[in-house]
C-alpha atoms as a PDB file:
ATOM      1  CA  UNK A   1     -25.298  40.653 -12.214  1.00  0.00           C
ATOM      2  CA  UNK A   2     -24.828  37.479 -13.891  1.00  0.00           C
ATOM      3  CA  UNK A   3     -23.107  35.220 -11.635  1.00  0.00           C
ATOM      4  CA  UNK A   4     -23.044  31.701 -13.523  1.00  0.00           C
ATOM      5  CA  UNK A   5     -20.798  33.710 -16.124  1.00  0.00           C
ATOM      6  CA  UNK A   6     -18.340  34.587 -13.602  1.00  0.00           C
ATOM      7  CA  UNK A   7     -18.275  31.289 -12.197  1.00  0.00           C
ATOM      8  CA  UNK A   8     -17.645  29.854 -15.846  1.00  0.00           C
ATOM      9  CA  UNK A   9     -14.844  32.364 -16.133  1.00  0.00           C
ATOM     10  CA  UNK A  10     -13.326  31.590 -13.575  1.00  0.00           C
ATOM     11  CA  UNK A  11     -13.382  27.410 -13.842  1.00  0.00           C
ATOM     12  CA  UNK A  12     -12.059  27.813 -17.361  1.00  0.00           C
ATOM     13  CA  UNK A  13      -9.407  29.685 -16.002  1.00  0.00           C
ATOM     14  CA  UNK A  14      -8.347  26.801 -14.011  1.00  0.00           C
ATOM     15  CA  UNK A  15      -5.955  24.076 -14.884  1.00  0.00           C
ATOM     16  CA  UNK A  16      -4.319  21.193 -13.133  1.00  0.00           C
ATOM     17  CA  UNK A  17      -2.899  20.987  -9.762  1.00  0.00           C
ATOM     18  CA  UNK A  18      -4.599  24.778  -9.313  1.00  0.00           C
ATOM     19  CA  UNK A  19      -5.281  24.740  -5.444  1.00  0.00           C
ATOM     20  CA  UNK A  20      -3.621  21.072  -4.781  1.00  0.00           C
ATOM     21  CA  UNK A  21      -0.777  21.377  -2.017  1.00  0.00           C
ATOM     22  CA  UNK A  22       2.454  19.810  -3.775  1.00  0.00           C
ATOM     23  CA  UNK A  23       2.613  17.284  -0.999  1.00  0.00           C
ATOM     24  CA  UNK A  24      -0.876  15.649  -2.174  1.00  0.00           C
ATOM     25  CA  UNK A  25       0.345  15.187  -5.889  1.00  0.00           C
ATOM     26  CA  UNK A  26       3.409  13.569  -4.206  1.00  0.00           C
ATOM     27  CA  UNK A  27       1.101  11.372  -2.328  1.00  0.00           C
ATOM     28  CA  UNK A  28      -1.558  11.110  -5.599  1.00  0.00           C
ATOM     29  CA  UNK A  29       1.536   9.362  -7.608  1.00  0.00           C
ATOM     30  CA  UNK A  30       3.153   7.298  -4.903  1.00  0.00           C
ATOM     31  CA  UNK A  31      -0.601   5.870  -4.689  1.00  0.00           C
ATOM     32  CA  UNK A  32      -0.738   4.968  -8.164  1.00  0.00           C
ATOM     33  CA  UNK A  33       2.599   2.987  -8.153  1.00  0.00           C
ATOM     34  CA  UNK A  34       1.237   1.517  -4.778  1.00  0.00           C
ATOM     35  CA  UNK A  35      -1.729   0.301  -7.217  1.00  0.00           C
ATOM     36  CA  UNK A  36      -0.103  -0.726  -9.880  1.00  0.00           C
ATOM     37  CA  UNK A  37       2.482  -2.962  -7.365  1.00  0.00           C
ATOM     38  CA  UNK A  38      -0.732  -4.406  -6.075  1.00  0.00           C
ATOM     39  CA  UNK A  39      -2.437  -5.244  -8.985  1.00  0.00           C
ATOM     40  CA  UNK A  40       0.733  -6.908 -10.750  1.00  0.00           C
ATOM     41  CA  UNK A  41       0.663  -8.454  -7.171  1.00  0.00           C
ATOM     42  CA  UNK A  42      -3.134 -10.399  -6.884  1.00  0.00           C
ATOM     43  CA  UNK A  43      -2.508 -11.058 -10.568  1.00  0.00           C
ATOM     44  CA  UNK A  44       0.488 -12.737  -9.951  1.00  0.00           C
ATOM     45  CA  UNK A  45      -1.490 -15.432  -7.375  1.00  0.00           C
ATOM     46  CA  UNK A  46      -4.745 -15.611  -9.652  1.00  0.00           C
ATOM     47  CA  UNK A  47      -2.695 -16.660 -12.850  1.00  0.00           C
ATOM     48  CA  UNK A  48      -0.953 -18.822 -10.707  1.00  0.00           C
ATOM     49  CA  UNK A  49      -3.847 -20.243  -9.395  1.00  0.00           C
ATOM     50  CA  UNK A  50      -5.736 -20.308 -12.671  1.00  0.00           C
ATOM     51  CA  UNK A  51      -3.011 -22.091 -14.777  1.00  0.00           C
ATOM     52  CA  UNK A  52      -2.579 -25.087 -11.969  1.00  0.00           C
ATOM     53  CA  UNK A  53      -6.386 -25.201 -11.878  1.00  0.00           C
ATOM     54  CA  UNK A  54      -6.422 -25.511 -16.101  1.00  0.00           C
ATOM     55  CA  UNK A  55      -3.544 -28.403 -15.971  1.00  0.00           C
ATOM     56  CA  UNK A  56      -0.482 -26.206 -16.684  1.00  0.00           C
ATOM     57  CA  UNK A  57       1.793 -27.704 -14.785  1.00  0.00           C
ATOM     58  CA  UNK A  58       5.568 -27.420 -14.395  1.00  0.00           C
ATOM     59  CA  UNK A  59       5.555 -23.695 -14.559  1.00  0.00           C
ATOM     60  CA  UNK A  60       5.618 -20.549 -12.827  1.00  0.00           C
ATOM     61  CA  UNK A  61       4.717 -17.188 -12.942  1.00  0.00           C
ATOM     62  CA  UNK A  62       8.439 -15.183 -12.326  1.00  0.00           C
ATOM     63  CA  UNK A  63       7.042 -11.809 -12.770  1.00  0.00           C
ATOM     64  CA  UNK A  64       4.407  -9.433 -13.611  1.00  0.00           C
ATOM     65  CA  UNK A  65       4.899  -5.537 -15.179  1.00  0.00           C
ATOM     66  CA  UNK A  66       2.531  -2.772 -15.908  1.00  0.00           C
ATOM     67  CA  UNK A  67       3.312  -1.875 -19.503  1.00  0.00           C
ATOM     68  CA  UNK A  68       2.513   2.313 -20.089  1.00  0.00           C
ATOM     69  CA  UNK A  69      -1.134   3.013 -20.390  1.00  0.00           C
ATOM     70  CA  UNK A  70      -2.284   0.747 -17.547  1.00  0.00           C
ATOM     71  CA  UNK A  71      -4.251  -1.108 -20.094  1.00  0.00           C
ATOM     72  CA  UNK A  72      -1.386  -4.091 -20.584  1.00  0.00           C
ATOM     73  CA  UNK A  73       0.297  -6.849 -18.134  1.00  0.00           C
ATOM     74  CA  UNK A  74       3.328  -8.600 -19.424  1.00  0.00           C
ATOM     75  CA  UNK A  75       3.737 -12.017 -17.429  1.00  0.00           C
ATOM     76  CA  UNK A  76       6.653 -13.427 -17.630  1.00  0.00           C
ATOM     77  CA  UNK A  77       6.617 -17.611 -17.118  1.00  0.00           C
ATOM     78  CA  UNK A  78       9.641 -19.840 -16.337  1.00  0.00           C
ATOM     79  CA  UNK A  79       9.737 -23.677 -15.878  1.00  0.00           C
ATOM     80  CA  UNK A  80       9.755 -25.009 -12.162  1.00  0.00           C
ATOM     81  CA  UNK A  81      11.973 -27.481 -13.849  1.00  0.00           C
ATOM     82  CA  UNK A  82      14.479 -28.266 -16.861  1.00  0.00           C
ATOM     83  CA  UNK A  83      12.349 -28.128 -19.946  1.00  0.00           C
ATOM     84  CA  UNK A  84      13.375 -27.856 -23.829  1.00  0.00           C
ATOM     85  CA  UNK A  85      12.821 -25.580 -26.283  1.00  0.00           C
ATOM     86  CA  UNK A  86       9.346 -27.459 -27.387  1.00  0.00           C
ATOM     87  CA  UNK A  87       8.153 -27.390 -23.934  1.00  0.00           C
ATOM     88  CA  UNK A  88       8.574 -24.157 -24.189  1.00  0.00           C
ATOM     89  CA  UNK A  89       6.486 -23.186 -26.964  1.00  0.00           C
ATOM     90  CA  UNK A  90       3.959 -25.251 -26.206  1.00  0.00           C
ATOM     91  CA  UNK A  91       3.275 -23.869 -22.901  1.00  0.00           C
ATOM     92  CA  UNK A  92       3.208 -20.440 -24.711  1.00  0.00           C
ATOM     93  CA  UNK A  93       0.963 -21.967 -27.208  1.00  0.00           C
ATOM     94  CA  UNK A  94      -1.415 -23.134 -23.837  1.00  0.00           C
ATOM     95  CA  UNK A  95      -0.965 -20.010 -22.124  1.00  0.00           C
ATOM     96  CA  UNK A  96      -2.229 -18.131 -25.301  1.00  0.00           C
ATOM     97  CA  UNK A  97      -4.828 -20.293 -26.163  1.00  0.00           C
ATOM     98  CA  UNK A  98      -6.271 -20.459 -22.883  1.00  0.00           C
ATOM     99  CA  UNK A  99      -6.031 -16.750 -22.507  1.00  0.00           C
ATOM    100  CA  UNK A 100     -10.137 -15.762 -22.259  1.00  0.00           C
ATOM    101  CA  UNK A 101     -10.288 -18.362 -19.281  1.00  0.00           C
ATOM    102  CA  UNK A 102      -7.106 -17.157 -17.296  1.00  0.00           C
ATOM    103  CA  UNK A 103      -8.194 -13.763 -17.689  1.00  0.00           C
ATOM    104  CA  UNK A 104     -11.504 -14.412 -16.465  1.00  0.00           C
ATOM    105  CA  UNK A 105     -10.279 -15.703 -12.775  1.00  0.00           C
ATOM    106  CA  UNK A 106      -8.246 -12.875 -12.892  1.00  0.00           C
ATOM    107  CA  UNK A 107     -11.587 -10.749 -13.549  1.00  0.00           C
ATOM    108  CA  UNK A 108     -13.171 -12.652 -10.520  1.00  0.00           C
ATOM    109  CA  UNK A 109     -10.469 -12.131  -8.423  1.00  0.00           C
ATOM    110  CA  UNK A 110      -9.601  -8.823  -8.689  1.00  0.00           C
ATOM    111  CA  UNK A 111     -11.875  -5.431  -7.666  1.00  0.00           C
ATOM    112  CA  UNK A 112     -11.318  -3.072 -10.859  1.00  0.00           C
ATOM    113  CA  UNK A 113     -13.517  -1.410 -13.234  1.00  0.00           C
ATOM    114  CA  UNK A 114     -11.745  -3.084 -16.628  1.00  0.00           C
ATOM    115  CA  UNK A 115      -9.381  -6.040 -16.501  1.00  0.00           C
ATOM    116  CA  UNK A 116      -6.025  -5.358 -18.176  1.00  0.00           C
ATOM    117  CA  UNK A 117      -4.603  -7.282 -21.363  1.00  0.00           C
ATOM    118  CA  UNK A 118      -2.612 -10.352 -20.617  1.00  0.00           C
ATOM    119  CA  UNK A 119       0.455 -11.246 -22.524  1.00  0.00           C
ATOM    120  CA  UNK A 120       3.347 -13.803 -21.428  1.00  0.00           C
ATOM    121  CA  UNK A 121       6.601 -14.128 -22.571  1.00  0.00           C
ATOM    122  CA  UNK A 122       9.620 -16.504 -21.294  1.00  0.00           C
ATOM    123  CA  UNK A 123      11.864 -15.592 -18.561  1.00  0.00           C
ATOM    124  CA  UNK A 124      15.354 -15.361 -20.150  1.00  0.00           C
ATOM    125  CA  UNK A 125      17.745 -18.090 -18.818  1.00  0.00           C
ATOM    126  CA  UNK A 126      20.405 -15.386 -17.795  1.00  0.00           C
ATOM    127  CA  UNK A 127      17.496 -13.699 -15.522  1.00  0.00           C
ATOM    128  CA  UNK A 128      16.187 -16.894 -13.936  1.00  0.00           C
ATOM    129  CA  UNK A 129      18.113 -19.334 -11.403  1.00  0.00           C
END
């Protein structure tokens, strides 16, 4: 009787969510978007905290979203006060050039395995009051 063979059968024959109540994949994904909140969350304070701490000043961090793979964060930055169109890019121009720094508080501050991508983009004046 050759039991490891049957017991390879019969894990081949299994596939996902194979003996997982429904109501613990419900609670699986509502965990993830809890993670995902939280993440956008502490990165949301350490970017603020790391771009006040470079000399960025006059400038905010409006919002922070998980793009699909989990691998991306798009901040979005708006001025804490009037500010042209040059102001503009050259706080992009900061932000992006001081990208390896900002990231690494973020790496310090948070708990994960990998620390996502950063990218920042300009709140639309429509969006932001």
């Amino acid at each position: 009787m050759n039991t490891s063979k049957n017991i390879l059968e019969c894990c081949a024959s299994l596939c996902e969510g194979d003996g997982i109540s429904p109501r613990h994949e419900k609670n699986k994904e509502n965990s993830v978007v809890h993670d995902n909140r939280r993440l956008c969350r502490q990165v949301q304070k350490l970017v603020r905290l790391a771009i006040t701490e470079l000399g960025l000043d006059g400038w905010d961090i409006v919002s922070v979203k998980q793009k699909q793979g989990k691998t991306t964060l798009i901040l979005t930055i708006a001025p804490t006060e009037n500010a042209s169109f040059s102001d503009c890019e050259s706080a992009l121009e900061w932000l992006r050039s001081h990208q390896n720094e900002i990231r690494f508080i973020v790496a310090n501050g948070i708990n994960r395995k990998s620390v996502p991508a950063l990218h920042f983009g300009l709140v639309a004046e429509a969006d932001y009051e």
